[in-house]
Protein backbone atom coordinates (compact mmCIF):
# COMPACT_ATOMS: atom_id res chain seq x y z
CA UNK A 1 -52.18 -85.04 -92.33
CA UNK A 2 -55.10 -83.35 -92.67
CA UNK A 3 -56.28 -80.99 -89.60
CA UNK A 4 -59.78 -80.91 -88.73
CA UNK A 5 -61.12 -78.50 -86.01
CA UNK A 6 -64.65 -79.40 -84.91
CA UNK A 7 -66.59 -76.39 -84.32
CA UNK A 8 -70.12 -77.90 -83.34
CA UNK A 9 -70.04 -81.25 -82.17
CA UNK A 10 -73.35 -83.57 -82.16
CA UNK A 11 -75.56 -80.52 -81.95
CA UNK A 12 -79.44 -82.54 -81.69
CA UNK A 13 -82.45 -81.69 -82.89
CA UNK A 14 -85.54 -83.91 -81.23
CA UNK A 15 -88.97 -83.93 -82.29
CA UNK A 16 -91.99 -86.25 -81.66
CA UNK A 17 -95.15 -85.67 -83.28
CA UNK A 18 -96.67 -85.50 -86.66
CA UNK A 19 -94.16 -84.22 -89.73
CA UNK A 20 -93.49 -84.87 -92.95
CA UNK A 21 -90.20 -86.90 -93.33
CA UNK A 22 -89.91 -86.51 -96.87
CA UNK A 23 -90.85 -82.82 -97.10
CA UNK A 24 -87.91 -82.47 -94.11
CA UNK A 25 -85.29 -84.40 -96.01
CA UNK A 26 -86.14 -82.18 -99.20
CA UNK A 27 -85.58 -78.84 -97.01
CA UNK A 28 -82.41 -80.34 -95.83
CA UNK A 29 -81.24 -81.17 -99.75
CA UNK A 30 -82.67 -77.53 -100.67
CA UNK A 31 -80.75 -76.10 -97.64
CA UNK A 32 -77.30 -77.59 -98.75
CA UNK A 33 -77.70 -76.98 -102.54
CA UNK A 34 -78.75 -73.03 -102.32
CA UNK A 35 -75.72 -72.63 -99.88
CA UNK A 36 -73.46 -74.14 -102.12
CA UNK A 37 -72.55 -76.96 -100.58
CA UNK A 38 -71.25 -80.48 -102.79
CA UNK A 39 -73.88 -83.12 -101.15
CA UNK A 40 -72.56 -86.38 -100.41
CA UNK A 41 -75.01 -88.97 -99.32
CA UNK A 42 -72.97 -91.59 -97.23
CA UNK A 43 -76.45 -93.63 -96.80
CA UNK A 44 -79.93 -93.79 -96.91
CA UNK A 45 -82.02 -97.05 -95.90
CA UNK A 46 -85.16 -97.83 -94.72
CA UNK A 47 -86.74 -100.72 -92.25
CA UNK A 48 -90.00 -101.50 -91.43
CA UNK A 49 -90.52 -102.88 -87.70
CA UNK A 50 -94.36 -103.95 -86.15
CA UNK A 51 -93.90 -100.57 -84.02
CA UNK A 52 -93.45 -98.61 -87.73
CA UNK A 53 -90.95 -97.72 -90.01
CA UNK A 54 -87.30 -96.64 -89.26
CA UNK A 55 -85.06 -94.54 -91.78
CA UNK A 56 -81.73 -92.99 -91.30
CA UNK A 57 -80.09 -90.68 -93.55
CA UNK A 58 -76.56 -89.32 -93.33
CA UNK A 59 -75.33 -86.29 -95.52
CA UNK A 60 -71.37 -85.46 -95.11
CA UNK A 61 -71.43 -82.14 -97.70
CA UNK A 62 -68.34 -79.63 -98.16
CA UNK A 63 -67.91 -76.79 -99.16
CA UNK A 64 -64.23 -75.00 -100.36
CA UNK A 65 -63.34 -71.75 -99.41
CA UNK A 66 -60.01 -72.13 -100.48
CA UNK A 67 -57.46 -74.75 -101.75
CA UNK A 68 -56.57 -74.58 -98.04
CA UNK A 69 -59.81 -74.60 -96.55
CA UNK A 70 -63.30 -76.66 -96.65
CA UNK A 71 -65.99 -77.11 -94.58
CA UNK A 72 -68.02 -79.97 -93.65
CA UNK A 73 -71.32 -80.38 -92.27
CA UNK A 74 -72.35 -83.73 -90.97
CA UNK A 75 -76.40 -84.06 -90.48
CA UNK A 76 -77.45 -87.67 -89.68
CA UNK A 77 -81.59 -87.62 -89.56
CA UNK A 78 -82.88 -90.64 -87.80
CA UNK A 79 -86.76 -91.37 -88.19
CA UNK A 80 -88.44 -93.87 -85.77
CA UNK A 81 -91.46 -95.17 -84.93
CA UNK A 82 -93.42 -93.69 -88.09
CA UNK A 83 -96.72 -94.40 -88.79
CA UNK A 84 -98.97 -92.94 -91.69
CA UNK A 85 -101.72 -91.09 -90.58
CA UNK A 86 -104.47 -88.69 -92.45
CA UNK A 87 -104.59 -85.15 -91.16
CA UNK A 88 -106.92 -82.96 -92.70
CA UNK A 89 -104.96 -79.09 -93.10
CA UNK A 90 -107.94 -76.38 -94.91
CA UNK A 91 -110.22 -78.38 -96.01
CA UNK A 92 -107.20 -80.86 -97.69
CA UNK A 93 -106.79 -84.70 -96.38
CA UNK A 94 -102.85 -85.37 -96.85
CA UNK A 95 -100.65 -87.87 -95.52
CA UNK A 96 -98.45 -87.27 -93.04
CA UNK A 97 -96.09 -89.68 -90.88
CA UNK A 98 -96.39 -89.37 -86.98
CA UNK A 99 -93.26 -90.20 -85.03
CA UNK A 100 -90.24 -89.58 -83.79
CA UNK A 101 -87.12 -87.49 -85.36
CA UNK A 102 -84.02 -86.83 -83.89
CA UNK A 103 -81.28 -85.37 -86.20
CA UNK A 104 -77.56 -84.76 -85.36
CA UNK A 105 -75.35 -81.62 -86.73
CA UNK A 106 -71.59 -82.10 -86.50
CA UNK A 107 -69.78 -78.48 -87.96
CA UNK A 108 -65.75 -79.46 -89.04
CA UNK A 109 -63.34 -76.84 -90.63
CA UNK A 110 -60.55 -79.05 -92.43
CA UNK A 111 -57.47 -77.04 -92.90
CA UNK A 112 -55.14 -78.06 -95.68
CA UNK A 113 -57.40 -80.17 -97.35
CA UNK A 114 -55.33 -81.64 -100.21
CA UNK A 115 -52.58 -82.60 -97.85
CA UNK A 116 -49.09 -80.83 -99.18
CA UNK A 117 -48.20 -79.65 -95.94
CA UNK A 118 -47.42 -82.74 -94.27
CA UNK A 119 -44.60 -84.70 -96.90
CA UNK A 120 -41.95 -83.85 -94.57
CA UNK A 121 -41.10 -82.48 -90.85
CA UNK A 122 -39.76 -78.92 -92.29
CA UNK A 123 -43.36 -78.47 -94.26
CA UNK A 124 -45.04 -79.60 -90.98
CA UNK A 125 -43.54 -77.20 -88.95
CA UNK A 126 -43.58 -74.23 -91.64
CA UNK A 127 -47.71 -74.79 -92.24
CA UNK A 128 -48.16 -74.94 -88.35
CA UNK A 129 -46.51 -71.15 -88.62
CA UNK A 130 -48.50 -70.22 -91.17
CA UNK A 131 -51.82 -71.18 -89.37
CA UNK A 132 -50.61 -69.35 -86.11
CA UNK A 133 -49.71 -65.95 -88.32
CA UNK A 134 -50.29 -65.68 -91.62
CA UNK A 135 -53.62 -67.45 -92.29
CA UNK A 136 -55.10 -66.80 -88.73
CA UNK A 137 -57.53 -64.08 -90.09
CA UNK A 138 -58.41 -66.34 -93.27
CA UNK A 139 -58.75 -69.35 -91.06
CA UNK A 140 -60.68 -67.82 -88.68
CA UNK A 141 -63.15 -65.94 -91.10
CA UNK A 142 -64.39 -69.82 -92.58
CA UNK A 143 -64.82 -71.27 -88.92
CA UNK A 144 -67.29 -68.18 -88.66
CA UNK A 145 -68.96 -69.26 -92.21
CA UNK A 146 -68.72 -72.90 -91.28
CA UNK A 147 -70.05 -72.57 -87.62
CA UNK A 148 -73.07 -69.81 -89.03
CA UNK A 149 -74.02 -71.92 -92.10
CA UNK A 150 -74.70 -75.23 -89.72
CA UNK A 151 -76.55 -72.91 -86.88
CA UNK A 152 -78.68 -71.48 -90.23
CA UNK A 153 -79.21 -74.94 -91.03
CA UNK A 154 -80.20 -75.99 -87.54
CA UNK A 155 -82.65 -72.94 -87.40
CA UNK A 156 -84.24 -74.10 -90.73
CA UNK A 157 -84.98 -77.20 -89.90
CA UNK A 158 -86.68 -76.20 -86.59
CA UNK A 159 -88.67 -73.55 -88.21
CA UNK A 160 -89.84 -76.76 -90.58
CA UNK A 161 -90.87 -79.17 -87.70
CA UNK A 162 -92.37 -76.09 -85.94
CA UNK A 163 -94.96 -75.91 -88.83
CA UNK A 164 -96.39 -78.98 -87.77
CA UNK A 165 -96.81 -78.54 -84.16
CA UNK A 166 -99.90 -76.88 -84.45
CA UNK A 167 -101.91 -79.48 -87.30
């Protein structure tokens, strides 16, 4: 079976004011793509309420370090409440949603991803050894890249919705 260690567990990110979702969601694609990261899109949907418009989006991406070893960074962005509204930035009218984010990072190291280690009690045993001594240092070395990329992400994206704080 496969082993996942969860390095950073619902991590959240709130912000209320005015941003630009799509702009946000195109940092967070950006983000994953120049880090090398495979992006998987588990869903994307959109409802409108009276109170405004709701959207969720929830990326699982990977990333292999070794046929051993992938990471996985879960970021669920959930929009609420979003109205349009006209803000006026040098001299420029653009449109610009006001409302609420809140977005969720979840960090996970998966150790023997393909599952080989686990047909039978002697592998089980013999891969739990290896994990303890042999692979400790290359095990450990991708929970620091796993747990640095999603605090680098995290950091992006409040250096993002900081850029609207003060429109």
């Amino acid at each position: 079976m496969v082993q996942r260690n969860i390095l950073i567990d619902g991590q959240v990110i709130k912000y209320d004011g005015i941003m630009d979702a799509k702009k946000l969601c195109s940092v967070v694609y950006h983000w994953f793509k120049e880090h090398h990261y495979n992006l998987v899109e588990k869903w994307n949907f959109e409802q409108t309420f009276e109170e405004g418009k709701q959207m969720e989006v929830k990326l699982m991406p990977f990333k292999r370090y070794d046929d051993y070893t992938k990471s996985e960074i879960k970021a669920t962005m959930v929009f609420s409440k979003l109205k349009e509204v006209e803000v006026e930035l040098n001299g420029v009218k653009r449109k610009l949603w006001k409302g609420t984010v809140t977005i969720s990072f979840t960090a996970t190291l998966i150790t023997d991803a393909h599952n080989r280690w686990n047909e039978k009690p002697f592998m089980f045993f013999f891969r739990v050894l290896m994990d303890k001594f042999i692979l400790k240092g290359p095990v450990g070395q991708a929970e620091d890249h796993c747990k640095a990329d999603c605090e680098r992400l995290m950091d992006e994206v409040k250096s993002f919705l900081n850029l609207y704080r003060f429109t």
